[in-house]
Protein backbone atom coordinates (compact mmCIF):
# COMPACT_ATOMS: atom_id res chain seq x y z
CA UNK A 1 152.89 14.04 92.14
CA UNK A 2 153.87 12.24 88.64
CA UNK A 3 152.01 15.20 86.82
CA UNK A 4 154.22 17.80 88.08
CA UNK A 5 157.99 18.13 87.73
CA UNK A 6 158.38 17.95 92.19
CA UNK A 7 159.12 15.67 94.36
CA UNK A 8 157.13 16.49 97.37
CA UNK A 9 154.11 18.39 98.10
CA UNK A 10 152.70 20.05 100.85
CA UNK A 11 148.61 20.17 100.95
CA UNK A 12 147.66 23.16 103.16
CA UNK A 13 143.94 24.35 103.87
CA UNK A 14 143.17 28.88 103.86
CA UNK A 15 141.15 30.39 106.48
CA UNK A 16 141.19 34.36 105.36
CA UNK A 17 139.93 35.01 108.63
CA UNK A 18 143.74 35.68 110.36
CA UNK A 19 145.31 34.59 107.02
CA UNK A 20 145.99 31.21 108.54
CA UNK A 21 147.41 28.38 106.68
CA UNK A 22 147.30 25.33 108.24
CA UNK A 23 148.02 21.92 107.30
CA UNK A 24 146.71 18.44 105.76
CA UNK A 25 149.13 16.32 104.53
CA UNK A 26 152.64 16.60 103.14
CA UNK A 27 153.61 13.77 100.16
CA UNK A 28 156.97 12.76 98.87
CA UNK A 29 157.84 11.13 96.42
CA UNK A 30 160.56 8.82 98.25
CA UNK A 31 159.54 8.46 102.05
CA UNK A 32 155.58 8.82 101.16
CA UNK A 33 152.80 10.85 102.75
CA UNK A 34 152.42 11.94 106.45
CA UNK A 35 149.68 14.00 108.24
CA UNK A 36 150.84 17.94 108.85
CA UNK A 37 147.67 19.37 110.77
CA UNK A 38 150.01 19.90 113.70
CA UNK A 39 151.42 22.90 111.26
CA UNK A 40 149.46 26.16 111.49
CA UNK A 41 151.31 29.34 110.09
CA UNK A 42 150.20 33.37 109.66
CA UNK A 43 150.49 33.86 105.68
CA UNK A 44 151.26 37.54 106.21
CA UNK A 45 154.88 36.24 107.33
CA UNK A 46 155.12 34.51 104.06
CA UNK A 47 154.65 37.05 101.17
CA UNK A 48 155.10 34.89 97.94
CA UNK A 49 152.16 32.65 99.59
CA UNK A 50 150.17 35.67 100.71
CA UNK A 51 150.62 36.55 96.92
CA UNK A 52 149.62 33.45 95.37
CA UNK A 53 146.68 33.11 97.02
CA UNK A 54 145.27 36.71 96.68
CA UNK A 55 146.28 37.18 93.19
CA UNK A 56 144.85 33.20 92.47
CA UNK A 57 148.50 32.30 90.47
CA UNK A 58 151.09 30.40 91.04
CA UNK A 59 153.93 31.72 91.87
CA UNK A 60 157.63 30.54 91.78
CA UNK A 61 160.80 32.10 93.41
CA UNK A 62 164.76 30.64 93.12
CA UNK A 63 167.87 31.83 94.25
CA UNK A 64 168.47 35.35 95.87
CA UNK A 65 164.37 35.82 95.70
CA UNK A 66 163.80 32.95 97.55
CA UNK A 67 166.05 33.31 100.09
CA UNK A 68 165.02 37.12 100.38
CA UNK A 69 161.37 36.32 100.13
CA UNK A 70 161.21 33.09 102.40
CA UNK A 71 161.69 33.34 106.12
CA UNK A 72 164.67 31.47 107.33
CA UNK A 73 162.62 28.29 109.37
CA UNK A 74 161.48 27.44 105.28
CA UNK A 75 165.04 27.85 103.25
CA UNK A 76 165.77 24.14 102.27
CA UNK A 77 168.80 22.68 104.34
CA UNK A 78 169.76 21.00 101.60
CA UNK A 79 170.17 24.22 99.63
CA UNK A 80 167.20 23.80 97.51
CA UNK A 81 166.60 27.03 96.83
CA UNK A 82 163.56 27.00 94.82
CA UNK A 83 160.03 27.31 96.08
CA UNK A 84 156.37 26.84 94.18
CA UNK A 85 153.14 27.80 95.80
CA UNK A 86 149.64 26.87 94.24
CA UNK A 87 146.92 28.40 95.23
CA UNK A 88 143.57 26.34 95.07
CA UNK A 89 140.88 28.71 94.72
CA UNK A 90 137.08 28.58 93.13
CA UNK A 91 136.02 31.79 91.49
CA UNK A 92 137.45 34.99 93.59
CA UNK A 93 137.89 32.64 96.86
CA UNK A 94 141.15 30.90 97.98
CA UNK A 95 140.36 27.89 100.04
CA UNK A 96 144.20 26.17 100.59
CA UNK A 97 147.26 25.92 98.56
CA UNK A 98 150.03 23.20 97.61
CA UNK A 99 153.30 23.97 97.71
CA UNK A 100 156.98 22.25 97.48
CA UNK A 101 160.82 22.87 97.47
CA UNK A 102 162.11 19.75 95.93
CA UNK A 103 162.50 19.87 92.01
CA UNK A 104 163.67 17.59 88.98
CA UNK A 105 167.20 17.55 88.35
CA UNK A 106 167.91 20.57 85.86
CA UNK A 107 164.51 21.92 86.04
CA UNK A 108 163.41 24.66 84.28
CA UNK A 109 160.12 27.30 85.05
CA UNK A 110 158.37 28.58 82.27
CA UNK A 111 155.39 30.95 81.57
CA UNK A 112 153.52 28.07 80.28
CA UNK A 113 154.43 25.48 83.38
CA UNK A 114 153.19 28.59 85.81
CA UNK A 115 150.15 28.39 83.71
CA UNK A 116 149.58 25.17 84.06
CA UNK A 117 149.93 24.82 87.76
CA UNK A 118 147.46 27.92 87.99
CA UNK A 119 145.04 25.85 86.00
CA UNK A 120 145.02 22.70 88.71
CA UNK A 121 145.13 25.05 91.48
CA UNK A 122 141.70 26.52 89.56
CA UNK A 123 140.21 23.14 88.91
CA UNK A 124 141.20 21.42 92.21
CA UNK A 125 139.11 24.07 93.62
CA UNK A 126 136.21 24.17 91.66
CA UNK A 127 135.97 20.39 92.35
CA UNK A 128 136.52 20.90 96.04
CA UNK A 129 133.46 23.38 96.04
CA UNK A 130 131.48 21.11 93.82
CA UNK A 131 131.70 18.58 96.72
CA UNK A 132 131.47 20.51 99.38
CA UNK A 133 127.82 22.14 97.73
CA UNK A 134 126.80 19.03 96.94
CA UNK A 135 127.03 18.05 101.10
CA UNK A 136 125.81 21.07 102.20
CA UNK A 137 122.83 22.95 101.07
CA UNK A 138 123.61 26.76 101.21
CA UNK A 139 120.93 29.23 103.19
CA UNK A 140 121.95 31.81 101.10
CA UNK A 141 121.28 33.46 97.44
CA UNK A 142 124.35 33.34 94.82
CA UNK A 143 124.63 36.87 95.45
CA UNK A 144 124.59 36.75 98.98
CA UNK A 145 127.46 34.24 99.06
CA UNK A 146 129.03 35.84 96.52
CA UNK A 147 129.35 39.20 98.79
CA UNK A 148 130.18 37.07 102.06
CA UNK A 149 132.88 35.88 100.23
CA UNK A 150 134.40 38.88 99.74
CA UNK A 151 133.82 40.00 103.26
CA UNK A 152 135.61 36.96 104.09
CA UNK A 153 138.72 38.05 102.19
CA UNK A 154 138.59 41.14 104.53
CA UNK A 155 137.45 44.00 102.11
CA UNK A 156 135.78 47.27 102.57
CA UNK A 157 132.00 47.86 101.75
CA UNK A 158 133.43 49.99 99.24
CA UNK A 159 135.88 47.57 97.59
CA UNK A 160 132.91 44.93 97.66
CA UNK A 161 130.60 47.66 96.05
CA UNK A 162 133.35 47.88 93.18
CA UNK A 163 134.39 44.43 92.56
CA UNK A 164 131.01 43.33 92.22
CA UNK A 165 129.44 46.44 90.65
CA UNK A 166 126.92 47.35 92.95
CA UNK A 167 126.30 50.10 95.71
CA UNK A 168 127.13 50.48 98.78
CA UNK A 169 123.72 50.21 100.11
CA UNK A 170 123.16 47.00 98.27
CA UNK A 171 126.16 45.26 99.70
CA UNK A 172 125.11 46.16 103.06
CA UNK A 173 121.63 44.90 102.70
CA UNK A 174 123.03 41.44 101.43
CA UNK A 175 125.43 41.62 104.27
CA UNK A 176 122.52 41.90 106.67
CA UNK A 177 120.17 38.80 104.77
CA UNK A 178 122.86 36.94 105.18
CA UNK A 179 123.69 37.29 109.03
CA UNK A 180 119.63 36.65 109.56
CA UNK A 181 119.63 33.62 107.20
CA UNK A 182 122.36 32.06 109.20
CA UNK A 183 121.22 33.15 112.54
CA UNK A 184 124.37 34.69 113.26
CA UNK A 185 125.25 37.85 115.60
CA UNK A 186 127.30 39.53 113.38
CA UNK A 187 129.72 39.51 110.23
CA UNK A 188 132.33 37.38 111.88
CA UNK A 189 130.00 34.61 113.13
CA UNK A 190 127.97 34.39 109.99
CA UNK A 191 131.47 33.89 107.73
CA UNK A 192 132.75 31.32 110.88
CA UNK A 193 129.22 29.25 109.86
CA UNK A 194 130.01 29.56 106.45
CA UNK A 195 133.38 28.15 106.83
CA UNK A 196 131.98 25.34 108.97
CA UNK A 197 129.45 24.74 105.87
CA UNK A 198 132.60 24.41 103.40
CA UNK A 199 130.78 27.36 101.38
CA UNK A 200 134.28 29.76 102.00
């Protein structure tokens, strides 16, 4: 919180199964921190979040964009009118995001600043991950994970095939290891284990 130019922060977890966001704990500078896991919200309603997270960069709205872009239960009573959203992501996987509405007297977004939040969001994930790796040993290959991953985000064979820069075929066969290696039934119940394993 003293790194940053905001005075409170919300700590929120990403399941892309649903595109759920759903909370940890919300810190503020002045009244302290207080547990939030009651809050559970569809990101699809909230497009500068939905952003953020699949585009892995912060993003920042003020004024008429926020209250265009922000649906009307998260426009400040106080008249805030600014929003930030950080996604924390490892790699080509969002796994939660911090975000806040309460700013530093005449403060000012830059480039650089945006930058700079994208970088903790980046590095707040990758030691999340490093953690959670450490706990859990992982049933399947690099590459195998790697492709769950992207099922997990809800793309085609196709788009998997292209971001990764293999066929079709291949990602299917991966797809199938990896349902066997973690006994599960299908796509769905193999990425709900890997969830449960901290590995998306």
């Amino acid at each position: 919180m003293h790194s940053f130019p905001v005075k409170n922060g919300l700590l929120l977890r990403y399941s892309p199964m649903g595109h759920i966001g759903q909370g940890i704990i919300s810190i503020n500078i002045d009244e302290g921190y207080k547990f939030i896991t009651h809050y559970v919200e569809d990101l699809r309603n909230v497009p500068i979040i939905m952003q953020a997270l699949q585009e892995r960069r912060a993003q920042y709205v003020k004024g008429i964009d926020y209250l265009t872009s922000m649906p009307s239960r998260y426009v400040s009573r106080e008249g805030s009118e600014q929003f930030i959203v950080v996604p924390i992501f490892h790699g080509n996987v969002s796994i939660g995001y911090i975000c806040g509405d309460e700013f530093e007297e005449n403060f000012q977004m830059s480039s650089t600043l945006l930058e700079t939040f994208t970088s903790f969001g980046r590095l707040t994930g990758e030691l999340f991950m490093a953690k959670n790796q450490g706990d859990n040993v992982c049933p399947l290959s690099k590459r195998e994970l790697e492709v769950m991953q992207h099922v997990a985000l809800g793309e085609s064979t196709k788009e998997i095939a292209a971001a990764i820069q293999i066929s079709d075929l291949t990602v299917n066969q991966y797809i199938k290891s990896a349902i066997k290696k973690l006994n599960a039934q299908n796509r769905v119940e193999a990425i709900v284990k890997l969830c449960k394993l901290g590995l998306i």
